[in-house]
Every structure is written in C-alpha cells, then in structure tokens.
C-alpha atoms as a PDB file:
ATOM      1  CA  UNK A   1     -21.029  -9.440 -17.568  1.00  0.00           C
ATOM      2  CA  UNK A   2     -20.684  -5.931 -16.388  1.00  0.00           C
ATOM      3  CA  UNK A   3     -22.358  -4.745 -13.363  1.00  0.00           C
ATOM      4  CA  UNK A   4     -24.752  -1.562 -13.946  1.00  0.00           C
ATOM      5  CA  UNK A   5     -22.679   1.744 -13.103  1.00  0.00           C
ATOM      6  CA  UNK A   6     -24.175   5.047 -11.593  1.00  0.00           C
ATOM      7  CA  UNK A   7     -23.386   7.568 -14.894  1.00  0.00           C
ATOM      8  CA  UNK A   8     -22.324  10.361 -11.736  1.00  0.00           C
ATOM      9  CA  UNK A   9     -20.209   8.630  -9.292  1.00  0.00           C
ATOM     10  CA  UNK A  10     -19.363   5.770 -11.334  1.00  0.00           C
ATOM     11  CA  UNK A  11     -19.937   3.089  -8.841  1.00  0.00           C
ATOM     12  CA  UNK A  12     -22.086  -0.036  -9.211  1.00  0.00           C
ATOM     13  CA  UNK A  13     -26.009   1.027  -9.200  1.00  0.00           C
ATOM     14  CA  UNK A  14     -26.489  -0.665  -5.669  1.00  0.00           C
ATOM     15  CA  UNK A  15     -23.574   1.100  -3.599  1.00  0.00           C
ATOM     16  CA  UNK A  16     -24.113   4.242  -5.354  1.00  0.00           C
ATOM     17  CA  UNK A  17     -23.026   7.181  -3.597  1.00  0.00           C
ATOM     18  CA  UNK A  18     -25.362  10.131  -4.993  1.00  0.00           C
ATOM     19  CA  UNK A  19     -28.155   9.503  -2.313  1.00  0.00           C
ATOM     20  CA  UNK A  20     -25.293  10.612   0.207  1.00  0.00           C
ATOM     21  CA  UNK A  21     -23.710  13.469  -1.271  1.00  0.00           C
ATOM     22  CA  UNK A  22     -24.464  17.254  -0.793  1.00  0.00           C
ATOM     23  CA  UNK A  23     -24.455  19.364  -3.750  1.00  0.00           C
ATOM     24  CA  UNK A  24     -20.726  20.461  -4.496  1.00  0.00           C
ATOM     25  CA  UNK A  25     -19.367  22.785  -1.485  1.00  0.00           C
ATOM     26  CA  UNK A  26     -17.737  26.124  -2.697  1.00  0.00           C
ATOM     27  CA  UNK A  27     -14.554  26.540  -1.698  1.00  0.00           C
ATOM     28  CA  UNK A  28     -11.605  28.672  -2.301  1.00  0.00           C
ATOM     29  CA  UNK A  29      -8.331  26.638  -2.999  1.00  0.00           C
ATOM     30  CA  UNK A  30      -8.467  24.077  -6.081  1.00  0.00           C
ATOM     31  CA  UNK A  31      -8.042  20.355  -5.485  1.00  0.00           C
ATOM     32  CA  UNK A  32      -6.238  18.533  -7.955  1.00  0.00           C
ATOM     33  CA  UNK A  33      -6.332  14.952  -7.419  1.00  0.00           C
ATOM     34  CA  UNK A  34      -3.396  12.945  -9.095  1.00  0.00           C
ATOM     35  CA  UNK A  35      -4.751   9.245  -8.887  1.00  0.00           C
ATOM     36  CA  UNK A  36      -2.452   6.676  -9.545  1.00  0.00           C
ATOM     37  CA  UNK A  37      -4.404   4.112 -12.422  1.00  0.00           C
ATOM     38  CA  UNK A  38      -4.508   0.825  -9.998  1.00  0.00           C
ATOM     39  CA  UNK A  39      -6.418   3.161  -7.612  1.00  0.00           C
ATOM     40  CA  UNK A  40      -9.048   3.960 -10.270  1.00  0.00           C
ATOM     41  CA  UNK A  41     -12.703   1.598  -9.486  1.00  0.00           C
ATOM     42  CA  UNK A  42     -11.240   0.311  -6.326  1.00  0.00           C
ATOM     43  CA  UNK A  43     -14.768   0.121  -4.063  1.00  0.00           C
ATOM     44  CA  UNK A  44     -12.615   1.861  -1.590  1.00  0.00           C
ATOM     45  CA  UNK A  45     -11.610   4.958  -3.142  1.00  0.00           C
ATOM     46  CA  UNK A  46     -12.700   8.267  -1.449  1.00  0.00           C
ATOM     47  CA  UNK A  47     -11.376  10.273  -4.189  1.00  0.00           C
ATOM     48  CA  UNK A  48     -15.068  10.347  -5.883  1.00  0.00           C
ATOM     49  CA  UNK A  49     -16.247  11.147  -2.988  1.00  0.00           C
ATOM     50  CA  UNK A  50     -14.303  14.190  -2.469  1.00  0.00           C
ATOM     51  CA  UNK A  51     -14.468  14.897  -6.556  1.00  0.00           C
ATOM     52  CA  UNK A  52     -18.234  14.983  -6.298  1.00  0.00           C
ATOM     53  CA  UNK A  53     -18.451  16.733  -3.340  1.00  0.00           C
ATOM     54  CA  UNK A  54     -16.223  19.792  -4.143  1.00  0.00           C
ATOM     55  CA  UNK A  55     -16.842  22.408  -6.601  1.00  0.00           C
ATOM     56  CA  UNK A  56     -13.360  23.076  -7.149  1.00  0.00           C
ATOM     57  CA  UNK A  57     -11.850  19.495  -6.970  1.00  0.00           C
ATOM     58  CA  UNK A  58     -10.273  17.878 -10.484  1.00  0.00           C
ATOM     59  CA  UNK A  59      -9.216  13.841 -10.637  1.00  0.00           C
ATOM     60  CA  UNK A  60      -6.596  12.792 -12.931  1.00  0.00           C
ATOM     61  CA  UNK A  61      -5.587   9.424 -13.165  1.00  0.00           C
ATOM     62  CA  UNK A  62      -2.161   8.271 -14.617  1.00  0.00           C
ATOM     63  CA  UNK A  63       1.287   7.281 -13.881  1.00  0.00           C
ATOM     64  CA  UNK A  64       3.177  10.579 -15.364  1.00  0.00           C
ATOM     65  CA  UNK A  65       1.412  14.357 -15.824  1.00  0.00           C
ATOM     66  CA  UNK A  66       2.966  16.983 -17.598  1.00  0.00           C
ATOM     67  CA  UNK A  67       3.674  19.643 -14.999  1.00  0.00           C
ATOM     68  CA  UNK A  68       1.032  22.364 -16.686  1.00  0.00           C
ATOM     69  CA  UNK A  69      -1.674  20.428 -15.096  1.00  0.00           C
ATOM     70  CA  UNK A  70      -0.174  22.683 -11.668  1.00  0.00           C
ATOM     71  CA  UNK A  71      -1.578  26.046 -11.747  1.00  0.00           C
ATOM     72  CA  UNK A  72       0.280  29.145 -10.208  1.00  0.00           C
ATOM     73  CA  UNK A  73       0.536  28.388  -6.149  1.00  0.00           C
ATOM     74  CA  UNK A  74       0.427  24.957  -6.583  1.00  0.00           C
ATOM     75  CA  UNK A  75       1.381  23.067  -3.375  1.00  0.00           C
ATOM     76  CA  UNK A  76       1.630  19.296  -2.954  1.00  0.00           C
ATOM     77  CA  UNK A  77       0.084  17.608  -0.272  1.00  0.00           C
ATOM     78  CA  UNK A  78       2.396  15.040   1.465  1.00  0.00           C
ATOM     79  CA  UNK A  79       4.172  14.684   4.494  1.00  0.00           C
ATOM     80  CA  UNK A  80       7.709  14.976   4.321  1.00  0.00           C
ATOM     81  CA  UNK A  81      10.787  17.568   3.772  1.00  0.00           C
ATOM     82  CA  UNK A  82      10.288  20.020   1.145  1.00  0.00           C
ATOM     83  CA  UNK A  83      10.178  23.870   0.617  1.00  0.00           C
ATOM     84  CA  UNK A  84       6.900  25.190   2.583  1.00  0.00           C
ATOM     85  CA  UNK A  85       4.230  27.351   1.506  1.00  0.00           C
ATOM     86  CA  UNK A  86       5.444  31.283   0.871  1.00  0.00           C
ATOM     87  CA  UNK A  87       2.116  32.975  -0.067  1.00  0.00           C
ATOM     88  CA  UNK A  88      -1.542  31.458  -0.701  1.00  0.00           C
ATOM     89  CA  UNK A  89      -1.934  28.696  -1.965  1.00  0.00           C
ATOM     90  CA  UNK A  90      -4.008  28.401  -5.129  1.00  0.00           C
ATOM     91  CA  UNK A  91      -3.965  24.879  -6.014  1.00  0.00           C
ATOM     92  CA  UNK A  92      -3.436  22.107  -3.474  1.00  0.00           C
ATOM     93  CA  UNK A  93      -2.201  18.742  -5.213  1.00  0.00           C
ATOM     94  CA  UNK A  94      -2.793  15.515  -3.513  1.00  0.00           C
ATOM     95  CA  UNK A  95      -2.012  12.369  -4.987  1.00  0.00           C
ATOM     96  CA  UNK A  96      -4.548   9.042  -4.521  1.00  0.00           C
ATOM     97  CA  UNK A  97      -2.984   5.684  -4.103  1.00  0.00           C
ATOM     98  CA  UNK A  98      -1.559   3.768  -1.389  1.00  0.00           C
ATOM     99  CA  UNK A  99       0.916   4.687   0.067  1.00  0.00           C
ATOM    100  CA  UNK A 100       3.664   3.005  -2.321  1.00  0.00           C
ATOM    101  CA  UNK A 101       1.794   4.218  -5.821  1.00  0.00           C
ATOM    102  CA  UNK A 102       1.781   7.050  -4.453  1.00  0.00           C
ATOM    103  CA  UNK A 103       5.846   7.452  -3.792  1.00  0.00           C
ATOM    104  CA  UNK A 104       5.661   5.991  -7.094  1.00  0.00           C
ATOM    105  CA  UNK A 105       3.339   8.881  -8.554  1.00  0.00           C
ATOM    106  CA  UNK A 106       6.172  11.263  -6.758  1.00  0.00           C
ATOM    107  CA  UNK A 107       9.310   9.379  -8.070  1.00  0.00           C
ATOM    108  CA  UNK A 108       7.496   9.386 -11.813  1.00  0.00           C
ATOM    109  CA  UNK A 109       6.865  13.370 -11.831  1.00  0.00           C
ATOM    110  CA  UNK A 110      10.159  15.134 -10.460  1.00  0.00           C
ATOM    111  CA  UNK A 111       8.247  18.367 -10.731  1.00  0.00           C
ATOM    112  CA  UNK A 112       6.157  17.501  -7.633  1.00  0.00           C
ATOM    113  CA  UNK A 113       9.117  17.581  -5.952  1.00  0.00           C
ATOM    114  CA  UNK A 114       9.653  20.896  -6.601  1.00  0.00           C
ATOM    115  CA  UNK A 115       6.349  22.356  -5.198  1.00  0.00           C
ATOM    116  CA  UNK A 116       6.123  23.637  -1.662  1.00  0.00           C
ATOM    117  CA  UNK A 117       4.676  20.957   0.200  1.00  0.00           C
ATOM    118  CA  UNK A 118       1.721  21.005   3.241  1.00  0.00           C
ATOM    119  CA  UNK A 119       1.865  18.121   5.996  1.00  0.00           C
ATOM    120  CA  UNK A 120      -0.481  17.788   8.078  1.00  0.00           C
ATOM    121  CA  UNK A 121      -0.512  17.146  11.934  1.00  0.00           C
ATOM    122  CA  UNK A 122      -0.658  13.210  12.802  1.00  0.00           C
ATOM    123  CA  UNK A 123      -4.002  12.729  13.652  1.00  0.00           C
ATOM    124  CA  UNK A 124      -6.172   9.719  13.329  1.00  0.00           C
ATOM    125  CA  UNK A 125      -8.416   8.185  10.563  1.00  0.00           C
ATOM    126  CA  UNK A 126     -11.694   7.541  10.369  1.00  0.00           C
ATOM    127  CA  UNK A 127     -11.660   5.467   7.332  1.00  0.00           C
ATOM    128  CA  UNK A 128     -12.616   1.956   8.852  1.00  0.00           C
ATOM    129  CA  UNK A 129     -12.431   0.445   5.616  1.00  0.00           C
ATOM    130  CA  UNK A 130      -8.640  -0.084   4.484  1.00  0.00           C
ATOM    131  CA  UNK A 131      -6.119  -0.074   7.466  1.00  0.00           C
ATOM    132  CA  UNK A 132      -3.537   2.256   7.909  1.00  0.00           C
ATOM    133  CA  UNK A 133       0.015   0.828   8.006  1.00  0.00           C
ATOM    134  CA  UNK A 134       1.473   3.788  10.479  1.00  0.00           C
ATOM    135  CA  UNK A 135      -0.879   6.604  12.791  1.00  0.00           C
ATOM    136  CA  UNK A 136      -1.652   9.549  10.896  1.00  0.00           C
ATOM    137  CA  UNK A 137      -2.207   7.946   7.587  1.00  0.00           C
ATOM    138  CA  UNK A 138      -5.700   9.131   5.926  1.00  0.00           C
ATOM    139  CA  UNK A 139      -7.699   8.661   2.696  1.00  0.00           C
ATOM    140  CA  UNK A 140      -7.681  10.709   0.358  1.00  0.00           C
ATOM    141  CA  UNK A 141     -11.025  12.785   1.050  1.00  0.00           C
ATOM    142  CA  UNK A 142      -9.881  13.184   4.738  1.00  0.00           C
ATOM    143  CA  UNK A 143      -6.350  14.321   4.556  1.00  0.00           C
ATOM    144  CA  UNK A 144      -8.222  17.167   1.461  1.00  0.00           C
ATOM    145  CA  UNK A 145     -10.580  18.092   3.844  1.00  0.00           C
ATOM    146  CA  UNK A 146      -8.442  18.441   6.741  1.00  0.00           C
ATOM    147  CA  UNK A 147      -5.922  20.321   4.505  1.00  0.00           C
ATOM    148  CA  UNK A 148      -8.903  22.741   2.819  1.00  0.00           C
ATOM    149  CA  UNK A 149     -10.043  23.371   6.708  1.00  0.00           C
ATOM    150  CA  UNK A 150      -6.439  24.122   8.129  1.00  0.00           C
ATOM    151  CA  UNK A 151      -6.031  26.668   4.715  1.00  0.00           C
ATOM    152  CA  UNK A 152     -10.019  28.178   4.798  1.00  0.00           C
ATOM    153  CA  UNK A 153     -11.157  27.834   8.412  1.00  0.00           C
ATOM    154  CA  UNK A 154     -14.678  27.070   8.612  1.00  0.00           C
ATOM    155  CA  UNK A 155     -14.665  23.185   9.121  1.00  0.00           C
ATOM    156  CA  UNK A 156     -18.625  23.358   9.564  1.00  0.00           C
ATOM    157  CA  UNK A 157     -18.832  24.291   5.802  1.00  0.00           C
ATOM    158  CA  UNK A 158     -17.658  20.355   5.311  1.00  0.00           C
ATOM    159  CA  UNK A 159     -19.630  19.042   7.740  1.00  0.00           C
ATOM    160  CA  UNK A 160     -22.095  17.767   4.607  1.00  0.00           C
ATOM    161  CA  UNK A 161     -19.047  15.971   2.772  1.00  0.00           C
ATOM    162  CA  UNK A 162     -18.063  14.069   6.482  1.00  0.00           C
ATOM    163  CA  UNK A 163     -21.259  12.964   6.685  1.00  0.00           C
ATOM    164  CA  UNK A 164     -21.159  11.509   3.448  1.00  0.00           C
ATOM    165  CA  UNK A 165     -18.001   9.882   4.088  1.00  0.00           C
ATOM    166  CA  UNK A 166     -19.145   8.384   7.467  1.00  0.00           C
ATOM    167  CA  UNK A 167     -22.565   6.897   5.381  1.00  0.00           C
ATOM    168  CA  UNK A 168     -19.929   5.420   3.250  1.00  0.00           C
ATOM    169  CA  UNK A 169     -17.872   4.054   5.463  1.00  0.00           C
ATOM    170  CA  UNK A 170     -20.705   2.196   7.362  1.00  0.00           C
ATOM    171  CA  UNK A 171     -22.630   0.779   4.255  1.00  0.00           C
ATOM    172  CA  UNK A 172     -18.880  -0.513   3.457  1.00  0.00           C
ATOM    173  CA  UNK A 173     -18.634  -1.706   6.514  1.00  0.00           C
ATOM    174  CA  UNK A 174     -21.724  -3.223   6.609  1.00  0.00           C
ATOM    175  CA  UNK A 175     -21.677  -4.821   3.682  1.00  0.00           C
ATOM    176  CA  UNK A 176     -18.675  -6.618   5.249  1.00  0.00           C
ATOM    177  CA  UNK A 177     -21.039  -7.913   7.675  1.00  0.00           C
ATOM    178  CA  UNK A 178     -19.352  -5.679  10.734  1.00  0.00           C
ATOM    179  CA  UNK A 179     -21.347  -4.710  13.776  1.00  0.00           C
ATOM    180  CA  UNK A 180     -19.142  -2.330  15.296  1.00  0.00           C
ATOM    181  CA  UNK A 181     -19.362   0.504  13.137  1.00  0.00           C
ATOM    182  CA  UNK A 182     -16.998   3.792  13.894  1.00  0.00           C
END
C-alpha cells in the first residue's frame, strides 16, 4: 500500500516539508540539479529542499543528459582539477548522489568534464543525518547554498532556506529517536 505523498515536495504527508519552507528565494545564478535515479525518494535527500526553496533551481534525475540541458556559463560544481571559472557564471551544475553515483553521473556525461568547475573551501557539514565519509563533504542543498553565497554575497538572503534545512534535519533526527540534536 502506498503511503499518502505531499503533491509539492513529494514526501510522505507526515514528514512533509512545506510547513518549513519559505517561498522560493530570488536569486541570480541558475541551479541545475543533476540527480542520479537511486537518489530520487531517498527520505534523506536535500535536493527538494533546495528545488523548492529556490526560484531559479531545476532537478533532473537520470543516469546520462544530453549536454543542452547546460546553458551558456555553465559551471559544474565539484571539487577537483578542472578549468576554473573565466567570466560569470550563469548556470551552476551540481550533481545529487553519493559520492560514488555521483563520479558515476561524471564518468556517464564526458561533457561535465568539460565545464569550468567551482570547489569549494573544506568546511564542515551540518547535515546530521547521513555521515560524511571525508571533512568537507556536504549535501546537496548546503554545498548550493554555500556556492550561490560565495558567487552572490548576501548569505542573509538564505538564511530562510538554512532554517528550513536545520527543521529538517532535527525532525529527521528526531524521528530517529536522537537527543542531541546539532
């Protein structure tokens, strides 16, 4: 039997996320979320969150994307080598999955490898709710907000979308029956 779903974030009706979200923040640079297909429904994806919460944020999900779905100034975020950022960038590309689907999302679209590429300082996580495997490693909705900050300024404009994220990451962590929360 299927559980009842929330028709705007998708999620089951009792750890939907709409109560918690601000309207869409405007922004400048376009998100374009490549989500790798066993990511899609997971409980503990943030992409939604960051989907929802942006006015300028697309999700995708698949294994291989044609590489018109980049639009002029595209730049990929991931850490690594790779050409850097010339001018402004237009379009910022992250992709959602661990951290294996998503060298597999990279591997199965050669053209990513071809954009200029963003890294961003190590820094820690606050996303209590999967562990990272190395410091530095974020979910998805951090690592785009920290990115959209270090390209826009203004980090109190997303101030509405942390708090969001924080509310989700203590009912998760709640429901898991943990008293510490971050």
């Amino acid at each position: 039997m299927t559980r009842p779903a929330c028709r705007r974030c998708g999620r089951p009706t009792r750890t939907c996320l709409c109560a918690t979200l601000p309207p869409p923040l405007a922004h400048r640079t376009e998100l374009l979320i490549l989500q790798h297909p066993a990511e899609a429904g997971h409980a503990k994806n943030t992409a939604a969150l960051l989907t929802l919460g942006l006015q300028r944020a697309r999700l995708l999900c698949g294994e291989v994307f044609d590489a018109s779905v980049a639009a002029g100034g595209a730049v990929l975020l991931y850490p690594g080598d790779g050409p850097a950022p010339s001018g402004p960038v237009g379009q910022l590309v992250l992709l959602d999955g661990t951290w294996r689907q998503s060298r597999r999302l990279l591997a199965a679209n050669p053209w990513l490898a071809g954009l200029p590429r963003l890294s961003l300082p190590p820094q820690p996580g606050r996303y209590a709710l999967r562990r990272a495997h190395r410091p530095g490693q974020l979910s998805t909705l951090e690592s785009g907000l920290l990115a959209l900050t270090t390209l826009e300024g203004s980090p109190e404009r997303f101030a509405p979308l942390w708090a969001a994220f924080h509310a989700f990451v203590h009912a998760g962590l709640s429901r898991r029956g943990e008293t510490r929360l971050p």
